[in-house]
C-alpha atoms as a PDB file:
ATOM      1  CA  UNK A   1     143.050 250.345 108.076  1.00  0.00           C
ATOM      2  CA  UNK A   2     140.163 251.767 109.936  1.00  0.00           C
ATOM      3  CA  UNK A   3     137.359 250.012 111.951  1.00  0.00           C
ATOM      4  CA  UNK A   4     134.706 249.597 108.224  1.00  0.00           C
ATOM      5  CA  UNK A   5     137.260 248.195 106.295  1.00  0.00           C
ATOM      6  CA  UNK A   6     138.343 245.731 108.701  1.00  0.00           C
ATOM      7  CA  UNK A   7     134.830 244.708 109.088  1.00  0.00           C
ATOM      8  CA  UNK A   8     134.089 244.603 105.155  1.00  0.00           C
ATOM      9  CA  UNK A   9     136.857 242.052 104.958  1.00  0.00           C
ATOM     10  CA  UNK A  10     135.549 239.856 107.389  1.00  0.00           C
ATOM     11  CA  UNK A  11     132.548 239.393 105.870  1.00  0.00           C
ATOM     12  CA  UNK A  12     134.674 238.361 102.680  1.00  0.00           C
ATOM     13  CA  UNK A  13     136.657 235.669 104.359  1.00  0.00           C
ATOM     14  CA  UNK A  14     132.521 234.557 105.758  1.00  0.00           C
ATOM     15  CA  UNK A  15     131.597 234.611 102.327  1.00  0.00           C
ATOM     16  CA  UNK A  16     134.098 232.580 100.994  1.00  0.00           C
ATOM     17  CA  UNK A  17     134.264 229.728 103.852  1.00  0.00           C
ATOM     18  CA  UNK A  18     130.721 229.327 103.112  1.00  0.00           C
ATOM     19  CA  UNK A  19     130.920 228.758  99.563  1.00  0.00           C
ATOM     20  CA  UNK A  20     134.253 226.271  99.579  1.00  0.00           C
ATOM     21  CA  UNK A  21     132.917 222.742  99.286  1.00  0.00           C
ATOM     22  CA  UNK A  22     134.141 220.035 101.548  1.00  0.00           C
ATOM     23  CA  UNK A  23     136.612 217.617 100.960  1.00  0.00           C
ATOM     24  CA  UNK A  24     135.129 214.061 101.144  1.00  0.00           C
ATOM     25  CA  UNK A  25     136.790 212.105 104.417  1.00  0.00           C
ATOM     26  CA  UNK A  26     137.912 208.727 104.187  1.00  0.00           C
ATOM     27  CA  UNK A  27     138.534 206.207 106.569  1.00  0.00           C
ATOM     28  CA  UNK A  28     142.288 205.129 107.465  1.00  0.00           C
ATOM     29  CA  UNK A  29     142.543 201.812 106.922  1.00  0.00           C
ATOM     30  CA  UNK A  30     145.309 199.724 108.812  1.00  0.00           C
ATOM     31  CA  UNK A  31     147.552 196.788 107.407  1.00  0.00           C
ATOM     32  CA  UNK A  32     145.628 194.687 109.842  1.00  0.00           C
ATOM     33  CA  UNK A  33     142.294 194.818 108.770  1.00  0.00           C
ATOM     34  CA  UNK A  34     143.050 194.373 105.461  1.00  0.00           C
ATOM     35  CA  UNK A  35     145.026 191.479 106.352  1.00  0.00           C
ATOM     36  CA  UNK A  36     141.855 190.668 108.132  1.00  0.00           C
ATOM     37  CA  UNK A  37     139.473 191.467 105.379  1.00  0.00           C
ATOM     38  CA  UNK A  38     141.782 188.925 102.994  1.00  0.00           C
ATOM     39  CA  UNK A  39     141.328 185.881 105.462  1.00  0.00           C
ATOM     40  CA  UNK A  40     137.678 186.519 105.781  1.00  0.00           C
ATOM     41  CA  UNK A  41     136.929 186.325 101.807  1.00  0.00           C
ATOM     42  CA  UNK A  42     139.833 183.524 101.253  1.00  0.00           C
ATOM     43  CA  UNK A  43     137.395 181.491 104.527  1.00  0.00           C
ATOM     44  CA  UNK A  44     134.237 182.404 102.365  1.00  0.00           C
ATOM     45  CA  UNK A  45     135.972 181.501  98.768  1.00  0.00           C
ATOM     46  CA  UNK A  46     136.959 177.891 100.675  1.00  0.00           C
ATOM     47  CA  UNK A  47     133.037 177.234 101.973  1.00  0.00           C
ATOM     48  CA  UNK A  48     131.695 178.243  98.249  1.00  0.00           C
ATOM     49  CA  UNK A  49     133.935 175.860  96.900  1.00  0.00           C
ATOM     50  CA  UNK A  50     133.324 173.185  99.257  1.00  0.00           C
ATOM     51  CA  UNK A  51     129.735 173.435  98.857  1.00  0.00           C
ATOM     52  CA  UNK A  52     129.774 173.580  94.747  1.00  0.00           C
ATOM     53  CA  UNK A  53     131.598 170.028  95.358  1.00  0.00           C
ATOM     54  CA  UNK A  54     129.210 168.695  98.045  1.00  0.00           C
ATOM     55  CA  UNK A  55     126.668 169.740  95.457  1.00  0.00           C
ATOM     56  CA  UNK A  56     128.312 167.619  92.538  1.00  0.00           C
ATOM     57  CA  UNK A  57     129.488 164.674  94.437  1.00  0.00           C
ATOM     58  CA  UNK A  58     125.624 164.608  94.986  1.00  0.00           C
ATOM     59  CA  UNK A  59     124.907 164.630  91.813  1.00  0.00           C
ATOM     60  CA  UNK A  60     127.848 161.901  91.097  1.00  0.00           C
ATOM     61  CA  UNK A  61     126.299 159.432  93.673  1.00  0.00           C
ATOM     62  CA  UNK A  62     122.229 160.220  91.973  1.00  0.00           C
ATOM     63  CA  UNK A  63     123.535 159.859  88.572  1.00  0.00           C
ATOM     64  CA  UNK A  64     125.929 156.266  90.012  1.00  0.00           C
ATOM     65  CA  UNK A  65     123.048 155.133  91.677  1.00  0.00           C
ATOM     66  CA  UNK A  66     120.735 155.561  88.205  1.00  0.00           C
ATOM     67  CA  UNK A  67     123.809 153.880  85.868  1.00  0.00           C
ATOM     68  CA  UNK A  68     123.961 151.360  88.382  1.00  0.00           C
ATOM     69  CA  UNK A  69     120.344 150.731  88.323  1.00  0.00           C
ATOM     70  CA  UNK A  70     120.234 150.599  84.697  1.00  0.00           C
ATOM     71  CA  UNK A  71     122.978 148.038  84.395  1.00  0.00           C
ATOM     72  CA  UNK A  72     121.169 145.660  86.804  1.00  0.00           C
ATOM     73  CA  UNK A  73     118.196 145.766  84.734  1.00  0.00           C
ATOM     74  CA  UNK A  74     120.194 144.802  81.599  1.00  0.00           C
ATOM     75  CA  UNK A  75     121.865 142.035  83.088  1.00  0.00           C
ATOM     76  CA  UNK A  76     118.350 140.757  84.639  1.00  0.00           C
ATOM     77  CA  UNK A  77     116.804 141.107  80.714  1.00  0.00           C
ATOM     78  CA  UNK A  78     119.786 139.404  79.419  1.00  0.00           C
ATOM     79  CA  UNK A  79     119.481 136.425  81.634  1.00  0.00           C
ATOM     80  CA  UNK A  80     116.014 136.250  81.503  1.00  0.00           C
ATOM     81  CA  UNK A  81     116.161 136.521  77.436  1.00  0.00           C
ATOM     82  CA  UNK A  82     119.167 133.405  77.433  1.00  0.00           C
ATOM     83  CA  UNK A  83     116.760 131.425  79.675  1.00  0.00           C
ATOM     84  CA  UNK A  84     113.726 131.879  77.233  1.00  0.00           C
ATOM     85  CA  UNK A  85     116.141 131.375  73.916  1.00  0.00           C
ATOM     86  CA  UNK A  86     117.552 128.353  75.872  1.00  0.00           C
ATOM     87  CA  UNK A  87     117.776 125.718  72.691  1.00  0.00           C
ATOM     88  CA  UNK A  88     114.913 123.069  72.633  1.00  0.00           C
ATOM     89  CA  UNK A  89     116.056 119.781  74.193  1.00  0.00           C
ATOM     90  CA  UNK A  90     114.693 116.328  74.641  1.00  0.00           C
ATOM     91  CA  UNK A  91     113.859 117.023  78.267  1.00  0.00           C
ATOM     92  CA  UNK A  92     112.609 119.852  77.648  1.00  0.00           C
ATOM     93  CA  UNK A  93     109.992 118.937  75.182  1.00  0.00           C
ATOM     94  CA  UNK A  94     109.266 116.141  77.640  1.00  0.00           C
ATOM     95  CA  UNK A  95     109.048 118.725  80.517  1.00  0.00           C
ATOM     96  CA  UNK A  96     106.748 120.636  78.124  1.00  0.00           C
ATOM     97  CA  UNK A  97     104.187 118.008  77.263  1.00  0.00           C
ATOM     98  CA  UNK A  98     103.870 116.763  80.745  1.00  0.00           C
ATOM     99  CA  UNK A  99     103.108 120.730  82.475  1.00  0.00           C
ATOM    100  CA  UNK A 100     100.929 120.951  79.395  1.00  0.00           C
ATOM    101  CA  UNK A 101      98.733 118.168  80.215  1.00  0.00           C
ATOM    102  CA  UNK A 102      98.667 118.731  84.407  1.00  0.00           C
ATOM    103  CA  UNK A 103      97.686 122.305  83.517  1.00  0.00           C
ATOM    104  CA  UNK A 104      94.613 121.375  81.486  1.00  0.00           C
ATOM    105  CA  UNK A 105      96.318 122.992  78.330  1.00  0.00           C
ATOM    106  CA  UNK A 106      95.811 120.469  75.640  1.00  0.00           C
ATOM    107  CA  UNK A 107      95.809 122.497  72.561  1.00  0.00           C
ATOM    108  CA  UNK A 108      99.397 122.885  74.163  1.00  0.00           C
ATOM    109  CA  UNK A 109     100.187 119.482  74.002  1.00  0.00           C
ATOM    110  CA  UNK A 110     100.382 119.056  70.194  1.00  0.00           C
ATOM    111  CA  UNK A 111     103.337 121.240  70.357  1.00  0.00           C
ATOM    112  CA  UNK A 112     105.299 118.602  72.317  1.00  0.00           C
ATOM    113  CA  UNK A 113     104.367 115.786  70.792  1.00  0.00           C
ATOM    114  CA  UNK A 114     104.566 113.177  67.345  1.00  0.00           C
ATOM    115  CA  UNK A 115     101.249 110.871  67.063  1.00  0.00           C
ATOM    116  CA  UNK A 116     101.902 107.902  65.394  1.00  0.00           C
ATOM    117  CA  UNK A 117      99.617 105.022  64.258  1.00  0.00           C
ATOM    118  CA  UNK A 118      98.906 103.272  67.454  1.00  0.00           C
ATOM    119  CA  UNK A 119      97.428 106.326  69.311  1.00  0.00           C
ATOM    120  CA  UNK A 120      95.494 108.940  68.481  1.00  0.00           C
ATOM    121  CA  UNK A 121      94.959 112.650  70.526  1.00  0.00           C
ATOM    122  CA  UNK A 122      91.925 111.390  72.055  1.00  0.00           C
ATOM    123  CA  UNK A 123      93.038 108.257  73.075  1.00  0.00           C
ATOM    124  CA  UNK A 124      95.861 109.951  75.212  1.00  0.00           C
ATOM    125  CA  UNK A 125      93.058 111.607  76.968  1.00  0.00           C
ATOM    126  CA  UNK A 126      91.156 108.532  77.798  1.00  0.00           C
ATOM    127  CA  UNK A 127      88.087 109.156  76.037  1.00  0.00           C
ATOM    128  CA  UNK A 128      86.979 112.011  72.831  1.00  0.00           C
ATOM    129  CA  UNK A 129      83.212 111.770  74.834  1.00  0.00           C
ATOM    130  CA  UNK A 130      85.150 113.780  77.846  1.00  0.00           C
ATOM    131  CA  UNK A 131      84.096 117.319  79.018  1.00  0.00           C
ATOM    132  CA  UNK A 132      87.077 119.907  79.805  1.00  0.00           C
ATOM    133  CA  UNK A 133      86.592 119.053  83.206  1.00  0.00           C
ATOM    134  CA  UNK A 134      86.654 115.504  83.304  1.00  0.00           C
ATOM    135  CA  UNK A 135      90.079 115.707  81.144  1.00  0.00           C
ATOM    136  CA  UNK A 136      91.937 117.860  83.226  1.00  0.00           C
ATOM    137  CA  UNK A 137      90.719 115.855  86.758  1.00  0.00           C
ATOM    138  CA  UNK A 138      92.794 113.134  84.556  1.00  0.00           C
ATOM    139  CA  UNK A 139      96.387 114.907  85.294  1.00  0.00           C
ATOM    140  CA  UNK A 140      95.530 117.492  87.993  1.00  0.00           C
ATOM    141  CA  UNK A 141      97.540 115.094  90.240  1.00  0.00           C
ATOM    142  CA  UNK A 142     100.280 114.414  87.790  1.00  0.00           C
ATOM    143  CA  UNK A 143     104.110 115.008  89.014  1.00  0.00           C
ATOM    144  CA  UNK A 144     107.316 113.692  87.050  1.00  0.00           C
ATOM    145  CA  UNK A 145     111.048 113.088  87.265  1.00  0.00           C
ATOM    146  CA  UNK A 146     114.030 112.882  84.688  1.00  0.00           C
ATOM    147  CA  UNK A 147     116.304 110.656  85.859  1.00  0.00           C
ATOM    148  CA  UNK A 148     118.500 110.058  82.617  1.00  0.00           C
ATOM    149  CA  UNK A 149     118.630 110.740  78.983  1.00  0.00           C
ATOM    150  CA  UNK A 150     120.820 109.374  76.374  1.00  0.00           C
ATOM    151  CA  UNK A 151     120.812 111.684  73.167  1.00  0.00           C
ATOM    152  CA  UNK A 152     122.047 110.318  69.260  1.00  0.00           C
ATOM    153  CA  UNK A 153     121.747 112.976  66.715  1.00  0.00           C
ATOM    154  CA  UNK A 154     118.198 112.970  65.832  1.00  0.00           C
ATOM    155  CA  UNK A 155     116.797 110.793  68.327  1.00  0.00           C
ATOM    156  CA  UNK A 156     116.535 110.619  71.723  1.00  0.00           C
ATOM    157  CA  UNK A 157     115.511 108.649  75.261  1.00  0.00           C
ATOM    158  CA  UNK A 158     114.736 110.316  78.201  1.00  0.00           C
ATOM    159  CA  UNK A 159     114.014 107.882  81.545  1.00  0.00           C
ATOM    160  CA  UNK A 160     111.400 109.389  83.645  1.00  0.00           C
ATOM    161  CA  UNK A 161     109.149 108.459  86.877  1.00  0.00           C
ATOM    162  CA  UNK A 162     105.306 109.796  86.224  1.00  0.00           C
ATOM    163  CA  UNK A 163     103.144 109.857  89.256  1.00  0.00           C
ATOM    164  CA  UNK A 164      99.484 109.843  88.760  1.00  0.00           C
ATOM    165  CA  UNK A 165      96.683 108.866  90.737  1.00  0.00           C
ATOM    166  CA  UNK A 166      95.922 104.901  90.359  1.00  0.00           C
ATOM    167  CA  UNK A 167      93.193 104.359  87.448  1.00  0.00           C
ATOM    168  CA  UNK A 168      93.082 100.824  88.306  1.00  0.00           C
ATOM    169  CA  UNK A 169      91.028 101.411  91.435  1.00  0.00           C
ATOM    170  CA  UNK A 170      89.401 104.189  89.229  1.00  0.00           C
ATOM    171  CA  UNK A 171      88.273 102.031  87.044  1.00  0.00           C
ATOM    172  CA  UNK A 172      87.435  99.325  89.272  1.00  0.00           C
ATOM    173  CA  UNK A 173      85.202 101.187  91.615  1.00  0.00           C
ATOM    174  CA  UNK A 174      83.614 102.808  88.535  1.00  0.00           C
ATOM    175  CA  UNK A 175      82.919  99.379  86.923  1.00  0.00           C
ATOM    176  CA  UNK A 176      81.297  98.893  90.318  1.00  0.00           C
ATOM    177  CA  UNK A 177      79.293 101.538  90.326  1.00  0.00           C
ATOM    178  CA  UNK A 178      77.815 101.074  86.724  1.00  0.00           C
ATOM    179  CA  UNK A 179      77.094  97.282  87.287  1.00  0.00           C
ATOM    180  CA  UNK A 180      74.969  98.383  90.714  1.00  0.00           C
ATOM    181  CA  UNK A 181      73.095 101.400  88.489  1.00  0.00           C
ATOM    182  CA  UNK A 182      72.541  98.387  85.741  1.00  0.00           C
ATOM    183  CA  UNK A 183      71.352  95.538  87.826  1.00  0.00           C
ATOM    184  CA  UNK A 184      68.412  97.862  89.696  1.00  0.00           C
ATOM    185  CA  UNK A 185      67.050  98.662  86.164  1.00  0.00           C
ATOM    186  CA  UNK A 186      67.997 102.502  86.481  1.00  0.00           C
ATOM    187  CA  UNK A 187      68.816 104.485  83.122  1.00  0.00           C
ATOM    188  CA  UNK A 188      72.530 105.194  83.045  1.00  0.00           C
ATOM    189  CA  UNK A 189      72.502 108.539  80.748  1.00  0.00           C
ATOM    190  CA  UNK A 190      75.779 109.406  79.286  1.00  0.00           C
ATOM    191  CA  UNK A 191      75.857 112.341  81.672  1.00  0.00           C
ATOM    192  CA  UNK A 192      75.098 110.082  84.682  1.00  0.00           C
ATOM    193  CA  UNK A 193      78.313 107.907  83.307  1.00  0.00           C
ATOM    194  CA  UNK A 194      80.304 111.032  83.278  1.00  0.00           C
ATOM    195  CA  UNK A 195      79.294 112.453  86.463  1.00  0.00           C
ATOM    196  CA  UNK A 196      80.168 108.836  88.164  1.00  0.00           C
ATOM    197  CA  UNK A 197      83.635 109.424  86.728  1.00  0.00           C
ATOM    198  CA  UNK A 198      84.150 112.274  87.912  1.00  0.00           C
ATOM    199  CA  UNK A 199      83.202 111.646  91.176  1.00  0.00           C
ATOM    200  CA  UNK A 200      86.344 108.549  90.959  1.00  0.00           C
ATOM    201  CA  UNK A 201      88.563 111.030  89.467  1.00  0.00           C
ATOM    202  CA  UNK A 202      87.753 113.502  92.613  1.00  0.00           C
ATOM    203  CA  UNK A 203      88.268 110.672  95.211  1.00  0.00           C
ATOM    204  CA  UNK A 204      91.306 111.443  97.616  1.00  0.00           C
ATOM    205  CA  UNK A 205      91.128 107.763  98.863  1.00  0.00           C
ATOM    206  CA  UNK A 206      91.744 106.745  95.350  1.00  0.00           C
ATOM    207  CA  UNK A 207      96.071 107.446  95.772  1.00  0.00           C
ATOM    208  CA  UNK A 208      98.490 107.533  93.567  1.00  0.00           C
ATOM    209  CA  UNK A 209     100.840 104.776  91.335  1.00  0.00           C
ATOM    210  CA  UNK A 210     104.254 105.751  90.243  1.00  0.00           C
ATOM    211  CA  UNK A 211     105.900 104.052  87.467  1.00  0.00           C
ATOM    212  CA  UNK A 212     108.904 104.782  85.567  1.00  0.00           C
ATOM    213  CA  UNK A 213     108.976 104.652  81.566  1.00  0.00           C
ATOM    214  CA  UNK A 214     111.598 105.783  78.541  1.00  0.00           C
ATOM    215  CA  UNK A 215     109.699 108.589  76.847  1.00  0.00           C
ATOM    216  CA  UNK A 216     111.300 107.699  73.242  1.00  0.00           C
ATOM    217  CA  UNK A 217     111.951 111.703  71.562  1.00  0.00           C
ATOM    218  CA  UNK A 218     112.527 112.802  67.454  1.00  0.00           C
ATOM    219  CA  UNK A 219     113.883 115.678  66.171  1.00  0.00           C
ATOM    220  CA  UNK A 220     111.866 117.249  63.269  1.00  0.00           C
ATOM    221  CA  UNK A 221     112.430 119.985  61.607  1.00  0.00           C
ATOM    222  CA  UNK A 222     115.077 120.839  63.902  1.00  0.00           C
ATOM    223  CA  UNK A 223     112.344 120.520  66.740  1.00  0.00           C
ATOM    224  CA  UNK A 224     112.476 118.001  69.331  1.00  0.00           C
ATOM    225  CA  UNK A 225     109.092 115.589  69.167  1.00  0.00           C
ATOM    226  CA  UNK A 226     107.542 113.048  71.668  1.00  0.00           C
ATOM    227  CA  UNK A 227     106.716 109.497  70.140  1.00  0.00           C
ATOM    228  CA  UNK A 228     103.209 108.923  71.643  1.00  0.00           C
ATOM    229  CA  UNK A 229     102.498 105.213  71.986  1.00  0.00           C
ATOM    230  CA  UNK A 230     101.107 103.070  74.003  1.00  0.00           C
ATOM    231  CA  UNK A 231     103.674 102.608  77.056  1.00  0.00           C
ATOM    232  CA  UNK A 232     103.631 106.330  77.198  1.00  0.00           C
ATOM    233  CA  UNK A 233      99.923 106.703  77.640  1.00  0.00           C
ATOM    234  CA  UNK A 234      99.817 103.856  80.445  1.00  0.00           C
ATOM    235  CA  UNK A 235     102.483 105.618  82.135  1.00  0.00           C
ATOM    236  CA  UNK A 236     100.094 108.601  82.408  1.00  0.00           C
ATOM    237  CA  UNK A 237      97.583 106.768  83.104  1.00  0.00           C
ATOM    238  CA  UNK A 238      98.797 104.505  85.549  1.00  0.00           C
ATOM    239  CA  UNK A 239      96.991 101.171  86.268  1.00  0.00           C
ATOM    240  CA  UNK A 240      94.527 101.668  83.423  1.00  0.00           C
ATOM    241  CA  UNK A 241      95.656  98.758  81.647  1.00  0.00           C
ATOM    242  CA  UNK A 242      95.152  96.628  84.476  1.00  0.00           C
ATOM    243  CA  UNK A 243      91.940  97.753  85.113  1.00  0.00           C
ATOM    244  CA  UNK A 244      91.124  96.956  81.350  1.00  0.00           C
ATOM    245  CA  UNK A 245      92.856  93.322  81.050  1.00  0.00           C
ATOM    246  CA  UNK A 246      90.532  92.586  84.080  1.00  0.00           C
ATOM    247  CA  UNK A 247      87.006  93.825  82.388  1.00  0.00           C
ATOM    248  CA  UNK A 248      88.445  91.722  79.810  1.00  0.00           C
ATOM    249  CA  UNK A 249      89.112  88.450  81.464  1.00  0.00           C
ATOM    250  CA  UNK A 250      85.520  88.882  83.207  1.00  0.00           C
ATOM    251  CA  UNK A 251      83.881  89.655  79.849  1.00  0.00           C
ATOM    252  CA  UNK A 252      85.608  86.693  78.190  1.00  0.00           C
ATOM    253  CA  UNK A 253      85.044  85.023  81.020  1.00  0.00           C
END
């Protein structure tokens, strides 16, 4: 082969280096990296898991604490609803009446209560001629106690201590101050007379009476009813018929 030739092939074997394409290279890998590699992704696998079940016992304890929330309330309504559909008693009605009358509320009243022919509404209340005011400064002071009751079918007696102020000295210094008004000539208006009340009724020196009574109770129309009459209303009124048997005896002289 002479000198060209030898040089024409070398260009060939140039030629076709240049135009063979690489093989891609790849990286050896050992048995201990991939060993390795597995722990690594089993490690992260374990902390996904435990944080998807952090995540729902979260939840568990919101949604617990909401159930738990909502079963308090429905035992709260439930008692509350059994206390309010208690079923009407004697004592109750009598408990009624008397928180009627120290809050003012007499339209209340008729709910609790049976008039019969030897009282009226407004005798109960002292006098029909009474403002609001003057009514309710009759049983602001009012407080009460059951101490027994005895229960037959329809009818029943409940024993109870009423504490009001005394109307004895009510009346009495009342009386006093009319007769003074009337003996210096002065007009006593109807007003004037209930101002002067008023101004007993107010009197902290006045004090109070206690006095116990049997509130007498009928059922009526499967409602329990209090028999007004007249030991009842001096009960509430303690003293008052004292004060009148004396105006009486000085009248009659």
């Amino acid at each position: 082969m002479d000198k060209e030739e030898k040089i024409d092939n070398a260009k060939k074997v140039e030629e076709v280096k240049k135009e063979k394409v690489e093989e891609p290279k790849f990286n050896k890998v050992s048995g201990k990296d991939l060993k390795k590699e597995e722990k690594m992704n089993k490690v992260e696998d374990k902390k996904e898991k435990k944080t998807k079940n952090e995540k729902k016992e979260k939840g568990s304890h919101k949604i617990g604490y909401w159930v738990g929330g909502v079963v308090l309330l429905l035992v709260v309504l439930a008692i509350v609803t059994a206390l309010i559909l208690l079923p009407e008693t004697p004592e109750k009605t009598v408990d009624g009446m008397l928180n009627s009358l120290k809050n003012g509320d007499f339209e209340s009243v008729n709910k609790y209560v049976n008039y019969d022919e030897i009282v009226n509404e407004s005798d109960m209340l002292g006098s029909s001629e009474m403002d609001e005011e003057t009514q309710s400064l009759l049983f602001d002071k009012l407080n009460w106690k059951i101490l027994n009751i005895s229960k037959e079918e329809d009818t029943a007696s409940v024993e109870v201590e009423i504490t009001n102020k005394d109307f004895n000295k009510i009346i009495s210094n009342y009386t006093q101050e009319a007769l003074k008004i009337a003996f210096s000539g002065a007009s006593f208006t109807e007003e004037e007379q209930n101002n002067k009340l008023k101004e007993q009724l107010k009197n902290e020196e006045i004090g109070t009476k206690t006095v116990t009574t049997t509130v007498q109770v009928i059922k009526q129309d499967g409602k329990w009813k209090v028999q007004v009459d007249d030991s009842l209303v001096n009960s509430l009124l303690p003293g008052l018929q004292e004060a009148i048997n004396s105006l009486n005896s000085i009248i009659n002289g």
